[in-house]
PDB file of N, CA and C in Angstrom:
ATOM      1  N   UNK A   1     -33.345  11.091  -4.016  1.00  0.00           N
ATOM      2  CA  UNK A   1     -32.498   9.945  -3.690  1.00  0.00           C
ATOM      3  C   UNK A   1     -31.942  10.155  -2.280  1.00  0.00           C
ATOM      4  N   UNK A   2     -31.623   9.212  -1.275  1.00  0.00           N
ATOM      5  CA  UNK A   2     -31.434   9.041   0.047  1.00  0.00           C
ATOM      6  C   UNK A   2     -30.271   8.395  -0.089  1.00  0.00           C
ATOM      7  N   UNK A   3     -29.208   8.992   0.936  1.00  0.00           N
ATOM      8  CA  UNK A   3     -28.030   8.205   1.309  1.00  0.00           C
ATOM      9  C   UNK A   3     -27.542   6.850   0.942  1.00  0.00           C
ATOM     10  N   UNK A   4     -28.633   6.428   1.862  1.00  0.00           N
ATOM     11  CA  UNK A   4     -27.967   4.649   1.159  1.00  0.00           C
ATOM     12  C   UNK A   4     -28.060   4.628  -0.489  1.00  0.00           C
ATOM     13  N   UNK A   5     -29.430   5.057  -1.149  1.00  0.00           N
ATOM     14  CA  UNK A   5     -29.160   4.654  -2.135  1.00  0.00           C
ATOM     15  C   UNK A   5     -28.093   5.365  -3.510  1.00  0.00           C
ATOM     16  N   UNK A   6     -27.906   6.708  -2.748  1.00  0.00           N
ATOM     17  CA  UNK A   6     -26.474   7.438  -3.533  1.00  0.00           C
ATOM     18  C   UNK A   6     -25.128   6.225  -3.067  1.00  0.00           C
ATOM     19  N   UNK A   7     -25.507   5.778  -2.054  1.00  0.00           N
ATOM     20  CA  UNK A   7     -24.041   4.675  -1.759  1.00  0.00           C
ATOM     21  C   UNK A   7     -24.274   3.812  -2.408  1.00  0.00           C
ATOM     22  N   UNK A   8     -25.467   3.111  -2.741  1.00  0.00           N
ATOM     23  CA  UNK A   8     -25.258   1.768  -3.369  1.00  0.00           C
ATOM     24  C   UNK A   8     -24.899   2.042  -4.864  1.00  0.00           C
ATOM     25  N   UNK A   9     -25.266   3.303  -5.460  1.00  0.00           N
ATOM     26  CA  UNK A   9     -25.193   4.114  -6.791  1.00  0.00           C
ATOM     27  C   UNK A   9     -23.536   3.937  -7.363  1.00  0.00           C
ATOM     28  N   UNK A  10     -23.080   4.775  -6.170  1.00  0.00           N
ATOM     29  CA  UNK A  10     -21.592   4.945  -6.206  1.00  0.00           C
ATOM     30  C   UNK A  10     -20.651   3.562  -6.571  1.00  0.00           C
ATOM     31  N   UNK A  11     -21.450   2.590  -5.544  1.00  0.00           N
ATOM     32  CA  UNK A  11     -20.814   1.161  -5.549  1.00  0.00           C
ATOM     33  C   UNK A  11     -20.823   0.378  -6.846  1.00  0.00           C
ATOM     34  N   UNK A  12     -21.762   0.207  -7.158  1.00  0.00           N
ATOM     35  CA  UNK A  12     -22.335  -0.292  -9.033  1.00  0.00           C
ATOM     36  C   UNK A  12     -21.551   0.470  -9.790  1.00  0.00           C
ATOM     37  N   UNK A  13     -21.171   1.746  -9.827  1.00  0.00           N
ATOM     38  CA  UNK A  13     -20.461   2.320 -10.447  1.00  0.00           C
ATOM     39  C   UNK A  13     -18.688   1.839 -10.503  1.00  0.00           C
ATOM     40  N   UNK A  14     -18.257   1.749  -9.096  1.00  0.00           N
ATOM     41  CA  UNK A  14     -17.465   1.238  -9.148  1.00  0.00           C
ATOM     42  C   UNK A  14     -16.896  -0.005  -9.094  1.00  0.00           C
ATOM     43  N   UNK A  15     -17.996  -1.133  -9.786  1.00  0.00           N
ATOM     44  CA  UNK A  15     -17.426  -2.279 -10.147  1.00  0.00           C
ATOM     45  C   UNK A  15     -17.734  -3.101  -8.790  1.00  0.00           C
ATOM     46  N   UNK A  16     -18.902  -2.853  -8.027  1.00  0.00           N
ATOM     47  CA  UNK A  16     -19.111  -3.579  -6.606  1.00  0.00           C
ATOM     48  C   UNK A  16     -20.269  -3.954  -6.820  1.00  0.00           C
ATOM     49  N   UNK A  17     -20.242  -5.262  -6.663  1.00  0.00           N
ATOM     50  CA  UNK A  17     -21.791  -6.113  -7.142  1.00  0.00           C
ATOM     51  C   UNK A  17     -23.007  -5.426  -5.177  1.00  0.00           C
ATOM     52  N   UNK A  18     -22.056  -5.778  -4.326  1.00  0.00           N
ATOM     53  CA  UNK A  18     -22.629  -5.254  -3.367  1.00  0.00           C
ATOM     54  C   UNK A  18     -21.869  -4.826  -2.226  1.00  0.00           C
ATOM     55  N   UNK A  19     -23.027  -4.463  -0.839  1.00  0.00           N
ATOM     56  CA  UNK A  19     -21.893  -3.655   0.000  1.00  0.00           C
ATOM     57  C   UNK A  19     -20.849  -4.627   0.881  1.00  0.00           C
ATOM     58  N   UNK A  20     -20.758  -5.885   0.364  1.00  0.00           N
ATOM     59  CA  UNK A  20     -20.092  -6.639   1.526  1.00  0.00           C
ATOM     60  C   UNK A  20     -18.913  -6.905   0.642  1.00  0.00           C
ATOM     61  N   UNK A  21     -18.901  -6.647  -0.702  1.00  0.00           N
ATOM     62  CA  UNK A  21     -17.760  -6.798  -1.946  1.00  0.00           C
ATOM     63  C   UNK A  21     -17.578  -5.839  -1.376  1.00  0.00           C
ATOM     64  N   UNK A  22     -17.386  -4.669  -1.164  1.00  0.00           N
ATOM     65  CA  UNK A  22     -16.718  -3.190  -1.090  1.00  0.00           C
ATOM     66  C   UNK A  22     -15.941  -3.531   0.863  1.00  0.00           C
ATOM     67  N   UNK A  23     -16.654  -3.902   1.603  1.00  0.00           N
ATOM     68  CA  UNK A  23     -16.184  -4.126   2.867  1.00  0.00           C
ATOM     69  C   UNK A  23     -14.719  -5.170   2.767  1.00  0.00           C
ATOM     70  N   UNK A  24     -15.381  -5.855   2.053  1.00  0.00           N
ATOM     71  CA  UNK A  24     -14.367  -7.164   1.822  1.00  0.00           C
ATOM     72  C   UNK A  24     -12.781  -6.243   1.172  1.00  0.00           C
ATOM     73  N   UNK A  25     -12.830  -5.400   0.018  1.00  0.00           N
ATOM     74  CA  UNK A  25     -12.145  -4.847  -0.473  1.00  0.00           C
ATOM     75  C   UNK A  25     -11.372  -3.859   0.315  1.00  0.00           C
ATOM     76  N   UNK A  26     -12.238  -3.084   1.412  1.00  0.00           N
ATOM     77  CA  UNK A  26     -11.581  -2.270   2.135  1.00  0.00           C
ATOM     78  C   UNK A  26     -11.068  -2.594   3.190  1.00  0.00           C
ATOM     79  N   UNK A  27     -11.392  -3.959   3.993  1.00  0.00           N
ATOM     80  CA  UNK A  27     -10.677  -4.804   4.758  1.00  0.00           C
ATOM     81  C   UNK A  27      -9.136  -5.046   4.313  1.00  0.00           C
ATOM     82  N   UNK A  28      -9.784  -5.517   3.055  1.00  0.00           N
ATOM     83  CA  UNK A  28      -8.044  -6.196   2.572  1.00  0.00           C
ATOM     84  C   UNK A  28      -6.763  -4.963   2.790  1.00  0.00           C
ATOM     85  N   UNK A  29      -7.477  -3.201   2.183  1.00  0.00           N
ATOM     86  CA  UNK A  29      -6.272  -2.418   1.519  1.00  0.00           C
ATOM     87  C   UNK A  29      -6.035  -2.257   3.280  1.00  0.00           C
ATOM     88  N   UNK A  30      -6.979  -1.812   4.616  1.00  0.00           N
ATOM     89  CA  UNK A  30      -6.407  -1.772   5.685  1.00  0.00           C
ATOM     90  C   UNK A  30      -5.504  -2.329   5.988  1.00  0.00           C
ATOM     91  N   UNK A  31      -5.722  -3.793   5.736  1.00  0.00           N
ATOM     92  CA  UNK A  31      -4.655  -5.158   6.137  1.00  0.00           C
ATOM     93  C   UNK A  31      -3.440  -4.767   5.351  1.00  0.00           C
ATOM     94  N   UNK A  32      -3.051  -4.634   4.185  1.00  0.00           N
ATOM     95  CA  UNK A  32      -1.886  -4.174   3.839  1.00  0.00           C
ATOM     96  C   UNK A  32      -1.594  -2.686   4.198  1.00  0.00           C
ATOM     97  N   UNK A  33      -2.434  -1.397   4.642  1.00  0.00           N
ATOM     98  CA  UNK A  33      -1.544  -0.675   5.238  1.00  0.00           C
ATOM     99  C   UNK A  33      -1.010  -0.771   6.377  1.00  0.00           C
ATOM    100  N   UNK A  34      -1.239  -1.750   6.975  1.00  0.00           N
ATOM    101  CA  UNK A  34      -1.172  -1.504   8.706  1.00  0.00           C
ATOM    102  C   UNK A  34       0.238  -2.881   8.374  1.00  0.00           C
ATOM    103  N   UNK A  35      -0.047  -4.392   7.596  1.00  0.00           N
ATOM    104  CA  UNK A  35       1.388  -4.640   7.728  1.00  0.00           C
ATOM    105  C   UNK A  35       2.407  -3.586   7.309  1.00  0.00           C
ATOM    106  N   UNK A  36       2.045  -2.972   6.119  1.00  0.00           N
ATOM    107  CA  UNK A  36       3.535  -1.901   6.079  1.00  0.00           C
ATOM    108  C   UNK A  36       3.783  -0.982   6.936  1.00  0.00           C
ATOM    109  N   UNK A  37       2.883  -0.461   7.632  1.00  0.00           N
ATOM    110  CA  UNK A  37       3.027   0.278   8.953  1.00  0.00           C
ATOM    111  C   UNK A  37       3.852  -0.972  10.105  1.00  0.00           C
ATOM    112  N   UNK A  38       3.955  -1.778  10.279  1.00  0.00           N
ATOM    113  CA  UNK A  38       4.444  -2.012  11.460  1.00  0.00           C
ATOM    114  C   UNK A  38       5.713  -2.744  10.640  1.00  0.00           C
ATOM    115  N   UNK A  39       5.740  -2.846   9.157  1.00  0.00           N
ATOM    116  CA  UNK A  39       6.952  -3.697   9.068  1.00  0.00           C
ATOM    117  C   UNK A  39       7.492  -2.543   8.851  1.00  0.00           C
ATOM    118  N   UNK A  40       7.415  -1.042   8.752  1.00  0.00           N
ATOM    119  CA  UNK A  40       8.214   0.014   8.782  1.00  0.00           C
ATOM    120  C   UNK A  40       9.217   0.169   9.837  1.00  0.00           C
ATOM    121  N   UNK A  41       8.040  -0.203  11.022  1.00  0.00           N
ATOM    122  CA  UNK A  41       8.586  -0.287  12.333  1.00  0.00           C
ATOM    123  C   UNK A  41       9.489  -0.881  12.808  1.00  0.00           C
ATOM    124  N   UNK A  42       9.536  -2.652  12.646  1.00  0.00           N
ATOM    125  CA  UNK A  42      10.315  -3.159  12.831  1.00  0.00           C
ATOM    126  C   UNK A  42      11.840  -3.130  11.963  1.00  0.00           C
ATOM    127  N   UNK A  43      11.540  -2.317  10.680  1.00  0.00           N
ATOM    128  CA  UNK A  43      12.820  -2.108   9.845  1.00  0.00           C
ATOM    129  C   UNK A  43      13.460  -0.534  10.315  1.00  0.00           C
ATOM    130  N   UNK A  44      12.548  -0.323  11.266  1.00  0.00           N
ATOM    131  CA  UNK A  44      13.354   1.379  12.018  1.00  0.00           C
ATOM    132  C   UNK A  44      14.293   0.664  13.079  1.00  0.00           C
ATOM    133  N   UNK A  45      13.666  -0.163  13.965  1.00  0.00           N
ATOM    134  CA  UNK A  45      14.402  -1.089  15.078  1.00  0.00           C
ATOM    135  C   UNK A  45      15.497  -1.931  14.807  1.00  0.00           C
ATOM    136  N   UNK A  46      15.107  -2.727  13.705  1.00  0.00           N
ATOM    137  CA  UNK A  46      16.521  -3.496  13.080  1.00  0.00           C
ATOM    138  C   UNK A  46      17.659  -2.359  12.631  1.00  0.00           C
ATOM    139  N   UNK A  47      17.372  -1.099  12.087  1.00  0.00           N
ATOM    140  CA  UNK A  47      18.434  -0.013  11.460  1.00  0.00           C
ATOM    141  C   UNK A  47      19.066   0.255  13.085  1.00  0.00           C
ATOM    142  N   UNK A  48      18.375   0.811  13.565  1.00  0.00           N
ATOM    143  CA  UNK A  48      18.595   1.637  14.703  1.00  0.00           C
ATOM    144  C   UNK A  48      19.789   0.670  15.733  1.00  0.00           C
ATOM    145  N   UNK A  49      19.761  -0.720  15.622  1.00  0.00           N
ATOM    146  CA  UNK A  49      20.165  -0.880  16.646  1.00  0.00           C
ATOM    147  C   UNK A  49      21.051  -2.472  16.138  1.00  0.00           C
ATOM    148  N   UNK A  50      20.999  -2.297  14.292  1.00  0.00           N
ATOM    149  CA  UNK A  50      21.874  -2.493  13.922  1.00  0.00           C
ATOM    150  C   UNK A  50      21.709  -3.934  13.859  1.00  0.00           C
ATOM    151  N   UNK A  51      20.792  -4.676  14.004  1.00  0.00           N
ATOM    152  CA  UNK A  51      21.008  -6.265  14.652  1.00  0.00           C
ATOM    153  C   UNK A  51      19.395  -6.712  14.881  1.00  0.00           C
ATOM    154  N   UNK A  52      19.123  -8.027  14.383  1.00  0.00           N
ATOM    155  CA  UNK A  52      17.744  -8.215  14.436  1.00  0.00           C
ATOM    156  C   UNK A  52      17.198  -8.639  15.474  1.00  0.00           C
ATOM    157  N   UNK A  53      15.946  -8.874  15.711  1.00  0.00           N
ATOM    158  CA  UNK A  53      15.195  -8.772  17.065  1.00  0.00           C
ATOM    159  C   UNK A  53      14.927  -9.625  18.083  1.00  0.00           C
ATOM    160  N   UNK A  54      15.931 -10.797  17.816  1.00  0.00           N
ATOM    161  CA  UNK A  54      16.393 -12.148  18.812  1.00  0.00           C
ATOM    162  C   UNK A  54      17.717 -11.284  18.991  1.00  0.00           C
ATOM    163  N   UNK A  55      18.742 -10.995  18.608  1.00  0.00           N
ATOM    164  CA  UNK A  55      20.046 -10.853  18.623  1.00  0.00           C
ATOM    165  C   UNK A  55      19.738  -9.735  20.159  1.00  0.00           C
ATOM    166  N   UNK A  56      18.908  -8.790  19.564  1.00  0.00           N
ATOM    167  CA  UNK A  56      18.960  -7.424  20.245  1.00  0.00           C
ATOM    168  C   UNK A  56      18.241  -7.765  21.554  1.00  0.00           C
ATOM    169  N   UNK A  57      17.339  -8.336  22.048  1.00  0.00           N
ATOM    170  CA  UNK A  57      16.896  -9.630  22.624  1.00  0.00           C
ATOM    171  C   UNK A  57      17.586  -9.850  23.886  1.00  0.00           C
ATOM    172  N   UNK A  58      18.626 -10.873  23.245  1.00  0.00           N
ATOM    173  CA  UNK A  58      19.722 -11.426  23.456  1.00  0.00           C
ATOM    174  C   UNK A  58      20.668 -10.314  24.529  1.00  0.00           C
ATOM    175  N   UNK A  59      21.164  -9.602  23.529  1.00  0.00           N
ATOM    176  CA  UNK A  59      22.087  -8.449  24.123  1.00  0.00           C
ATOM    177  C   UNK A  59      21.605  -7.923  25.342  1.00  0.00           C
ATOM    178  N   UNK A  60      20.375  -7.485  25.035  1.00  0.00           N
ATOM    179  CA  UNK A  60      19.578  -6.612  26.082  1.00  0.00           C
ATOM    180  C   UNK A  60      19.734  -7.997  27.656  1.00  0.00           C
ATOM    181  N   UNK A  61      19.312  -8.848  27.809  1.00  0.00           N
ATOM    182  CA  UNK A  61      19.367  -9.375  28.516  1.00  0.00           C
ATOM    183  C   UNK A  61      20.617 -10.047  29.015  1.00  0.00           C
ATOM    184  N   UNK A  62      21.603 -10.231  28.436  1.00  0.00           N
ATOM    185  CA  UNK A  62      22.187 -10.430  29.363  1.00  0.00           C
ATOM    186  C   UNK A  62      23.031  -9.437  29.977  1.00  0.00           C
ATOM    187  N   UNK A  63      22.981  -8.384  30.472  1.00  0.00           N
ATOM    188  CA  UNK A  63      23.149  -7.487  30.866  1.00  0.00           C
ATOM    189  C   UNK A  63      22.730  -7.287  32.061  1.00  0.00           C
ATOM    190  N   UNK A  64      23.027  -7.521  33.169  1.00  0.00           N
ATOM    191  CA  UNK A  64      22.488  -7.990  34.118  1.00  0.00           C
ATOM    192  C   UNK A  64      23.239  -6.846  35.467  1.00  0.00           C
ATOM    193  N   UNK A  65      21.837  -6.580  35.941  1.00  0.00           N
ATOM    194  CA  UNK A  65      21.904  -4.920  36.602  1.00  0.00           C
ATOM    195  C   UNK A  65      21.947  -3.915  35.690  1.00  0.00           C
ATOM    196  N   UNK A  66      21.869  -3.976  34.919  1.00  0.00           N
ATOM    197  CA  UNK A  66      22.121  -2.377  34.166  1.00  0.00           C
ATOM    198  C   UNK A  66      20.495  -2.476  33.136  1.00  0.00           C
ATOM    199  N   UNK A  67      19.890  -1.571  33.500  1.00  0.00           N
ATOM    200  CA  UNK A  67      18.510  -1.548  33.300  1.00  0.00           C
ATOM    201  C   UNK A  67      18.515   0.157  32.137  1.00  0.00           C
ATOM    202  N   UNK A  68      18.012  -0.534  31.095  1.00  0.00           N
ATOM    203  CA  UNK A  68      17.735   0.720  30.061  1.00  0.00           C
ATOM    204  C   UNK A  68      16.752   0.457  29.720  1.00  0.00           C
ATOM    205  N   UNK A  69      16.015   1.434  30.109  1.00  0.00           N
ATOM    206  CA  UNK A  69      14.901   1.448  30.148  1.00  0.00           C
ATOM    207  C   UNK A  69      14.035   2.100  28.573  1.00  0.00           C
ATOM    208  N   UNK A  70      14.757   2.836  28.016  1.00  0.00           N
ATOM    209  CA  UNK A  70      14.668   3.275  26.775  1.00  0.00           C
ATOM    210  C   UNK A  70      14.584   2.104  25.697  1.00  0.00           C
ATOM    211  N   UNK A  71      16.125   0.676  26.411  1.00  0.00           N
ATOM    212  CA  UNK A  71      15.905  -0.174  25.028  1.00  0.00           C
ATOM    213  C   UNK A  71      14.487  -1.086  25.287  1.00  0.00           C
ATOM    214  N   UNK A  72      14.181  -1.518  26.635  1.00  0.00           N
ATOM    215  CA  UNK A  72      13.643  -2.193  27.123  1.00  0.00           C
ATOM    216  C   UNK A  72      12.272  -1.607  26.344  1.00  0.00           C
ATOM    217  N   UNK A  73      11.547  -0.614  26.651  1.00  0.00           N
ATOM    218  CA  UNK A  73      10.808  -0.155  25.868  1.00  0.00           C
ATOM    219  C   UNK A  73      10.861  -0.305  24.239  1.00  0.00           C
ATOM    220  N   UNK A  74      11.942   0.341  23.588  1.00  0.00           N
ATOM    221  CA  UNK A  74      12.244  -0.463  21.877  1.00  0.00           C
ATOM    222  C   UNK A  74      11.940  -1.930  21.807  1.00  0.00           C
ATOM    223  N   UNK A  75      12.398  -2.173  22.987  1.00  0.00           N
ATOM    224  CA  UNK A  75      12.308  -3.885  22.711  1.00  0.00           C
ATOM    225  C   UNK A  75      10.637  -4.661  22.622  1.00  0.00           C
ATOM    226  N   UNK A  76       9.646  -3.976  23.690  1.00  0.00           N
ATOM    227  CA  UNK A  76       8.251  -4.106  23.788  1.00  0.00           C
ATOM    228  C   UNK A  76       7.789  -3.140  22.562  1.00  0.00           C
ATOM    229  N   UNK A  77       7.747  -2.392  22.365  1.00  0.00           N
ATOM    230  CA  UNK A  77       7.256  -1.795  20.906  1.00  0.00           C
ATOM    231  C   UNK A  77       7.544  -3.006  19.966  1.00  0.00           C
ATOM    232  N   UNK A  78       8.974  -3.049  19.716  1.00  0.00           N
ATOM    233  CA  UNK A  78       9.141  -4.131  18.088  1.00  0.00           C
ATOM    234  C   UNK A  78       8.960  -5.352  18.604  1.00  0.00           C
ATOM    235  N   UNK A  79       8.425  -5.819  19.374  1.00  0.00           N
ATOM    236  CA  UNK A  79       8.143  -7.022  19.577  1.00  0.00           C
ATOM    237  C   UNK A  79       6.544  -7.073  19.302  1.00  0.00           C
ATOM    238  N   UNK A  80       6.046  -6.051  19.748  1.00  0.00           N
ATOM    239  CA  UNK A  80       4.340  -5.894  19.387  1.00  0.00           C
ATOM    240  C   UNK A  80       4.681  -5.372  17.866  1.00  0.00           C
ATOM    241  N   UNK A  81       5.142  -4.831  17.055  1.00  0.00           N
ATOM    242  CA  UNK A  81       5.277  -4.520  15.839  1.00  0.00           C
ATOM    243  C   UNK A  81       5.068  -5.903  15.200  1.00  0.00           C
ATOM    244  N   UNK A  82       6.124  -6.604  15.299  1.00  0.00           N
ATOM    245  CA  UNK A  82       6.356  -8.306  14.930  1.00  0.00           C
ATOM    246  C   UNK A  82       5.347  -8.903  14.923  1.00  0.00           C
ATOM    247  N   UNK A  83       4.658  -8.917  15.927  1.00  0.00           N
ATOM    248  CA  UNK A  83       3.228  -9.709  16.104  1.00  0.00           C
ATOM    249  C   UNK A  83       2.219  -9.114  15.196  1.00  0.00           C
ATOM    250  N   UNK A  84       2.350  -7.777  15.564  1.00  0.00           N
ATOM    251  CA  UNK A  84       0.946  -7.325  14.591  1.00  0.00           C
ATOM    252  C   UNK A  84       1.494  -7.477  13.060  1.00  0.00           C
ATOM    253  N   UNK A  85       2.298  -7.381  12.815  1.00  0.00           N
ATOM    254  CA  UNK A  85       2.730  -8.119  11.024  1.00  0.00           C
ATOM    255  C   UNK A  85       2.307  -9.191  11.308  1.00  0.00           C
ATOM    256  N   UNK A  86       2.592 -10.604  12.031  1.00  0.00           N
ATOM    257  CA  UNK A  86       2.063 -11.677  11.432  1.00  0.00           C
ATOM    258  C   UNK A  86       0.149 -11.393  11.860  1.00  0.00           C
ATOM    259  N   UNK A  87      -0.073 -10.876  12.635  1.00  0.00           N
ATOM    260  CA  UNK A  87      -1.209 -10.859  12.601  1.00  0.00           C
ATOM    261  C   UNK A  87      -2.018 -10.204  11.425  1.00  0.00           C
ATOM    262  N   UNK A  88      -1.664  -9.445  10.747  1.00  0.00           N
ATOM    263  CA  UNK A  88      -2.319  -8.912   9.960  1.00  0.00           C
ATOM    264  C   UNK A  88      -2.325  -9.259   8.715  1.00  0.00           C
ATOM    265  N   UNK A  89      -0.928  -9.807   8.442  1.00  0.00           N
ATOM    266  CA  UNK A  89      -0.595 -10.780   7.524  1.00  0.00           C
ATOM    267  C   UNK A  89      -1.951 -11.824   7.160  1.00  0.00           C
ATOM    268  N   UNK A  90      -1.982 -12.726   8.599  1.00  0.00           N
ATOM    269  CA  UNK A  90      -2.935 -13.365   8.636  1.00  0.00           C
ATOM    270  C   UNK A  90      -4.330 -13.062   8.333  1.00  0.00           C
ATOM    271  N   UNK A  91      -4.512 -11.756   8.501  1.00  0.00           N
ATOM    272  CA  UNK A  91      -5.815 -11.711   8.251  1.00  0.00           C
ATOM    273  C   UNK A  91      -5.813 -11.222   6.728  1.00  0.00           C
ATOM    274  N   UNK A  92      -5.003 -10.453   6.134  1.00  0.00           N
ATOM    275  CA  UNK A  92      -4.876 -10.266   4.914  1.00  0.00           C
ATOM    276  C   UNK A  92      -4.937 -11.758   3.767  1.00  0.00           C
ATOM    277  N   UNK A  93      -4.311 -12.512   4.141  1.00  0.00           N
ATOM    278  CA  UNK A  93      -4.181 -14.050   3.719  1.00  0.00           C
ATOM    279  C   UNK A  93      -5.698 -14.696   3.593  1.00  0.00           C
ATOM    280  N   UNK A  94      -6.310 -14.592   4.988  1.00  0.00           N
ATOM    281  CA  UNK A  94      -7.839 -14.670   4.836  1.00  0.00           C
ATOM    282  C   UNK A  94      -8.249 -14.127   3.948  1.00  0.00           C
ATOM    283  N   UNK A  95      -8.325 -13.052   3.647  1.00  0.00           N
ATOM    284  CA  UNK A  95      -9.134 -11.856   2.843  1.00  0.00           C
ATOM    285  C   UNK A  95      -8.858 -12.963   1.854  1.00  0.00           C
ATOM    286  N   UNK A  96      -7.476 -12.688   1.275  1.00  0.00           N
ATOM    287  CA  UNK A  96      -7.380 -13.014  -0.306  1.00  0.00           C
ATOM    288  C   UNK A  96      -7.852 -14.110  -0.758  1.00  0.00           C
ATOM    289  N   UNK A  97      -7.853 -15.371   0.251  1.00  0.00           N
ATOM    290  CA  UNK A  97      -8.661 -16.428  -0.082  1.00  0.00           C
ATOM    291  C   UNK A  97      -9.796 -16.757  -0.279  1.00  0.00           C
ATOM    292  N   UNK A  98     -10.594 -15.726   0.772  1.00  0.00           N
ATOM    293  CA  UNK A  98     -11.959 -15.784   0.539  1.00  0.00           C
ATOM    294  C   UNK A  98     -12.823 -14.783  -0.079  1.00  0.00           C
ATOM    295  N   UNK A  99     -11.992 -13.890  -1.343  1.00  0.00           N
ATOM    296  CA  UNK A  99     -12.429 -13.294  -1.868  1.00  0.00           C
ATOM    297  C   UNK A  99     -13.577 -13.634  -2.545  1.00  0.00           C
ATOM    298  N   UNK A 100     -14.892 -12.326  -2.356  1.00  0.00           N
ATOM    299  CA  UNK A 100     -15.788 -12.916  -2.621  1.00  0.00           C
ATOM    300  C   UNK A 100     -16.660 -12.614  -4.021  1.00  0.00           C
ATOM    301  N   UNK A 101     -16.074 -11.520  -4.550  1.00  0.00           N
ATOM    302  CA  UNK A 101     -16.280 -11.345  -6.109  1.00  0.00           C
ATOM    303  C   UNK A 101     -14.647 -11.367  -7.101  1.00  0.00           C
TER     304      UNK A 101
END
């Protein structure tokens, strides 16, 4: 027996009609680790700084001359955090709809 067909073996075994059911499946569990990975993120940023991510936003800017460069950075991290939750969200949402077994 040859590779692929110990993989396709494995797959039948585990309840996978084929290999694009198993892709489809492992797409989805990525998509939910990676939103909880970044909504971790953005719930470290909201703790940390006490106030959610328009407010903190907000604060940060009007502040005018005084450059922190530390929040400014927090602020570009959880702002790409934010995005990649709805993004992944989104693609997770796909998945589930177009589940294909």
């Amino acid at each position: 027996m040859n590779a692929t067909q110990s993989a396709k073996e494995i797959f039948i075994r585990e309840g996978y009609e084929s290999f694009e059911n198993f892709i489809h499946d492992s797409a989805l569990l990525i998509s939910l680790s990676k939103i909880d990975q970044y909504e971790a993120e953005c719930d470290f940023y909201k703790e940390k700084y006490r106030m959610g991510l328009e407010k903190f936003e907000a604060t940060l800017h009007k502040k005018r001359g005084k450059e922190n460069f530390q929040k400014e950075e927090d602020l570009e991290d959880w702002e790409f955090a934010r995005h990649a939750v709805r993004w992944w969200k989104e693609r997770a949402d796909e998945l589930r709809t177009s589940k294909t077994h």
